[in-house]
Protein backbone atom coordinates (compact mmCIF):
# COMPACT_ATOMS: atom_id res chain seq x y z
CA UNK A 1 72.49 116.89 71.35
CA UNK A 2 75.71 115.68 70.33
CA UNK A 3 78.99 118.35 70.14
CA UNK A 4 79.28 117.43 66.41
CA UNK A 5 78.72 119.14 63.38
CA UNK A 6 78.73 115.90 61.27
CA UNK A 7 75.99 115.35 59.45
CA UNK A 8 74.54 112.25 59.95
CA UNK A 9 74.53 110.17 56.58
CA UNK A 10 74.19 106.72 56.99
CA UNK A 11 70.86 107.75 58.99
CA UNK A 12 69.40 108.92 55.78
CA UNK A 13 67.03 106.52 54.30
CA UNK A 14 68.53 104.03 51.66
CA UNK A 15 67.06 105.05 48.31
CA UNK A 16 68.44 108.98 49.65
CA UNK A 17 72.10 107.56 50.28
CA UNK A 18 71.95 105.39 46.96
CA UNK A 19 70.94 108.86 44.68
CA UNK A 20 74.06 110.49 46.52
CA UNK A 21 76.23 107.67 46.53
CA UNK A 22 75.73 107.22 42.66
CA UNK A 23 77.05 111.04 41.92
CA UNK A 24 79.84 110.42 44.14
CA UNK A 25 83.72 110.27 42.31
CA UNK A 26 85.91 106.48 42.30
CA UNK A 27 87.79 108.79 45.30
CA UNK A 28 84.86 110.03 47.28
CA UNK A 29 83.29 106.24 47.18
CA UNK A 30 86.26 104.81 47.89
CA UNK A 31 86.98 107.11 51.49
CA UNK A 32 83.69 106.57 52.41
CA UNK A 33 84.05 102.92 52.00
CA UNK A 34 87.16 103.61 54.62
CA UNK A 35 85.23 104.78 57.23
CA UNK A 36 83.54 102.05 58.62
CA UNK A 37 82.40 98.45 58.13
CA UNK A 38 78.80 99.92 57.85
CA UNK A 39 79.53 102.27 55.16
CA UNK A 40 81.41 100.05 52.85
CA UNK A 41 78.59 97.65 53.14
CA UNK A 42 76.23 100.64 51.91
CA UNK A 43 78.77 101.96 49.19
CA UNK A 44 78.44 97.59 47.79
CA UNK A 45 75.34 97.75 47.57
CA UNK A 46 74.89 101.11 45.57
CA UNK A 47 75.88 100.50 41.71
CA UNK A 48 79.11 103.20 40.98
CA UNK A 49 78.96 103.82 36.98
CA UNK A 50 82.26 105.39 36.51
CA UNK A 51 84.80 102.33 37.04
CA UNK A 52 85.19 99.39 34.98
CA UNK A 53 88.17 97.68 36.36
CA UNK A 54 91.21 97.51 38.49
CA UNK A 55 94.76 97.64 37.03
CA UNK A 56 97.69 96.67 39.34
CA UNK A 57 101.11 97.86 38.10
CA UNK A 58 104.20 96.11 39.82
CA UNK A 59 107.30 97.31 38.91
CA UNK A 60 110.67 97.84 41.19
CA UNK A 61 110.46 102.01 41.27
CA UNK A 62 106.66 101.89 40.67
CA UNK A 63 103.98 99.68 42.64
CA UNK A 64 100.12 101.23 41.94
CA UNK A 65 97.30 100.36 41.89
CA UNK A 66 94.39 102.15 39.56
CA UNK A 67 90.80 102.30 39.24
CA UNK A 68 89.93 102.79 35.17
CA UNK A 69 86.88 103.71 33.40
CA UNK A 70 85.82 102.41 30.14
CA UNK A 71 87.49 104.59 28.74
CA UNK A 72 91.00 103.36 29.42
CA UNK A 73 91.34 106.51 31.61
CA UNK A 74 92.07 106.73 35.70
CA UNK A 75 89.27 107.19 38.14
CA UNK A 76 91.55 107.08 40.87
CA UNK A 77 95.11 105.77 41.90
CA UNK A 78 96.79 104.29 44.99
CA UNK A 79 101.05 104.01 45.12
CA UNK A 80 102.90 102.30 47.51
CA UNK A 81 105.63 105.09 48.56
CA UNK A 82 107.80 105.49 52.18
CA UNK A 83 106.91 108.04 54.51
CA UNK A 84 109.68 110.95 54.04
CA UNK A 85 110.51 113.34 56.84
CA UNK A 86 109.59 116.29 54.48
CA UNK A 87 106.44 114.76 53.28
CA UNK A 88 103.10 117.11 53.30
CA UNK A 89 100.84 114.23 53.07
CA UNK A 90 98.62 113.58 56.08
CA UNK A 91 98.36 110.00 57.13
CA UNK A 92 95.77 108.07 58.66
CA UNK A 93 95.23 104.89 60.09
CA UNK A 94 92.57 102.74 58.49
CA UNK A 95 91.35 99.74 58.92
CA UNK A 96 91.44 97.08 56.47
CA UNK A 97 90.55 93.31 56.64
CA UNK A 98 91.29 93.68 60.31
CA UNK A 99 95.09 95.31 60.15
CA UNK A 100 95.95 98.85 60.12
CA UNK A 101 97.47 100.81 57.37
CA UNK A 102 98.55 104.24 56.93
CA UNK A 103 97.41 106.23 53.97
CA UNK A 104 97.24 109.40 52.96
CA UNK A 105 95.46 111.25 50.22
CA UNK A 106 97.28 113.13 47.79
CA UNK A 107 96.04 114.77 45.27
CA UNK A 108 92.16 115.65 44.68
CA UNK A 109 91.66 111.65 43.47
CA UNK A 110 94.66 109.45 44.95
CA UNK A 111 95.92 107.73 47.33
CA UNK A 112 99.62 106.84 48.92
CA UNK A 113 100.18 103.83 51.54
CA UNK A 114 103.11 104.05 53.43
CA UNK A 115 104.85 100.78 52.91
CA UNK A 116 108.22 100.57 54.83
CA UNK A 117 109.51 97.29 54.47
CA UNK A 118 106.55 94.94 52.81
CA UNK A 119 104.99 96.80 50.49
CA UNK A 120 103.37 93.34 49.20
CA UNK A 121 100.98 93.54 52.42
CA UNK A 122 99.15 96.43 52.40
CA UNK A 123 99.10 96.49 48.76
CA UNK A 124 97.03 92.53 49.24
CA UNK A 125 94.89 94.85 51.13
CA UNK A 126 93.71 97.16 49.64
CA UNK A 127 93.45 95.08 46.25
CA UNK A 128 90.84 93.31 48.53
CA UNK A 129 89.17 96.31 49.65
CA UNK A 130 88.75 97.59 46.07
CA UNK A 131 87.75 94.42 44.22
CA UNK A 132 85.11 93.82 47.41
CA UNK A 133 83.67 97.66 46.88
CA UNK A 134 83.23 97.77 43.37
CA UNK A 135 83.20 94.26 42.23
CA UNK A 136 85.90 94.65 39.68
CA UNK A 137 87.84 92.52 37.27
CA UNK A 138 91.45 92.81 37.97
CA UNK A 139 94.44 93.17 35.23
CA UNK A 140 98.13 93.08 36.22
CA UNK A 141 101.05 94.27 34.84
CA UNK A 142 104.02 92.87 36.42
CA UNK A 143 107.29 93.53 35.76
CA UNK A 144 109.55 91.58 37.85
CA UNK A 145 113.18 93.03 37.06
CA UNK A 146 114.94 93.53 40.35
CA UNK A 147 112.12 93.42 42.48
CA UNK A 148 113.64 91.02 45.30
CA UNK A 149 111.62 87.80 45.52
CA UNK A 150 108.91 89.19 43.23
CA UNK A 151 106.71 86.06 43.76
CA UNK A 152 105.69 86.86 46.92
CA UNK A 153 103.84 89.92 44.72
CA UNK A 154 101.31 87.08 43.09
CA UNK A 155 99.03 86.45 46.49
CA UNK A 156 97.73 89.71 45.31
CA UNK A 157 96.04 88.52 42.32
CA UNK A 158 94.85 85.20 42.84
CA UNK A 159 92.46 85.34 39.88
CA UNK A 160 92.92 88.43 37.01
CA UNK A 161 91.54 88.98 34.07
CA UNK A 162 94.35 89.74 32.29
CA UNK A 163 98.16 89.24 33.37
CA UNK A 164 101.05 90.65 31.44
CA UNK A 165 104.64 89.77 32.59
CA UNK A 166 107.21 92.27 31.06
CA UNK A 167 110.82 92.89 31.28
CA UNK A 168 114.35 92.42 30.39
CA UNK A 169 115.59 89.92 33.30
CA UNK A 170 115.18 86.40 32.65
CA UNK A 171 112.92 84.55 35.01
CA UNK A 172 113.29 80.53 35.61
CA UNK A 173 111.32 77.89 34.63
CA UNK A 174 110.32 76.81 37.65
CA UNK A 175 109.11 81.10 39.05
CA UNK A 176 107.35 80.69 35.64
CA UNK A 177 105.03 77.39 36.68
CA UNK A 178 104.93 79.29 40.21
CA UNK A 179 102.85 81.71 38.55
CA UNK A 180 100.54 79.99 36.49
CA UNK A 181 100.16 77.35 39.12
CA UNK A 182 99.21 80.11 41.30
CA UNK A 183 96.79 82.85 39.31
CA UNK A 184 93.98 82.13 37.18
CA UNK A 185 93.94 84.27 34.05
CA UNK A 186 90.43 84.68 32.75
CA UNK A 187 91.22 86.06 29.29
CA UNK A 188 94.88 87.10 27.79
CA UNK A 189 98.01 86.06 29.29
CA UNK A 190 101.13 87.73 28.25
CA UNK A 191 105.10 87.05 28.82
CA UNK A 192 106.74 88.93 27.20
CA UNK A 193 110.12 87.96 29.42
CA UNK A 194 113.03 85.45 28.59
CA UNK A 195 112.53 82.42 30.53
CA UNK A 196 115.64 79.99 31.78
């Protein structure tokens, strides 16, 4: 008998793990889905009712990412921060599409990746993770004032149902055909942002 005191889940039989699965929160699905290869294939194939889609919000002090309900509210939240010496959080290494990231949970239904010099990376990741999971429509906010090279930001959303560029700073002509050469909006796109 094994030292353990984990209980063993993804033993249970399927229709058992779906009926559990299907009460869990956007948080708890979304750390189980962490934990192995096997149990984000079981949290695909279970049906979560709460989330409707994925917003990503890029802006220079503010990079998230949140998973919404239908009613406009969040089911859960990831932000891109730097690891402080005083911070509280607890990281841990996970495994995503094959590279390792650092997050830590904060909160009872959020998330922080620690993003030191590329926060573009990890937050491709974990897009991909999410929209994979829960099968998602994306919609992006993007607000490219003094981000440095903010087009290296649009790999992250190859295709989006909505897209909304915002901000003061003028953006050129040419970063402008960048992005619509490079993301397929399904629905509304917005730019709302003086063009050179």
């Amino acid at each position: 008998m094994p030292d353990s005191n984990s209980f063993p889940f993804l033993k249970l039989p399927f229709l058992a793990i779906q009926n559990i699965v299907h009460n869990f929160s956007c948080t708890e699905i979304t750390e189980l889905s962490l934990c192995s290869r096997r149990s984000k294939r079981v949290v695909q194939s279970v049906r979560c009712p709460e989330p409707t889609y994925i917003e990503i919000y890029l802006h220079r002090k503010n990079m998230s990412i949140f998973i919404m309900n239908r009613d406009r509210a969040q089911c859960s939240f990831w932000t891109v921060a730097r690891r402080r010496e005083n911070d509280l959080f607890k990281y841990r290494v996970y495994t995503i599409g094959g590279v390792d990231v650092r997050i830590a949970k904060i909160q009872e239904w959020g998330f922080q990746i620690e993003a030191v010099e590329n926060p573009e990376k990890p937050l491709k990741l974990v897009v991909d993770h999410l929209k994979d999971v829960f099968k998602l429509p994306l919609e992006v906010v993007l607000m490219p004032d003094k981000i440095n090279d903010f087009l290296r930001f649009i790999p992250i959303f190859p295709v989006c149902k909505t897209l909304f560029l915002n901000g003061a700073e003028a953006i050129t002509k040419e970063e402008l055909k960048y992005i619509k050469n490079n993301v397929v909006v399904e629905k509304v796109f917005v730019c709302s942002i003086p063009i050179n």
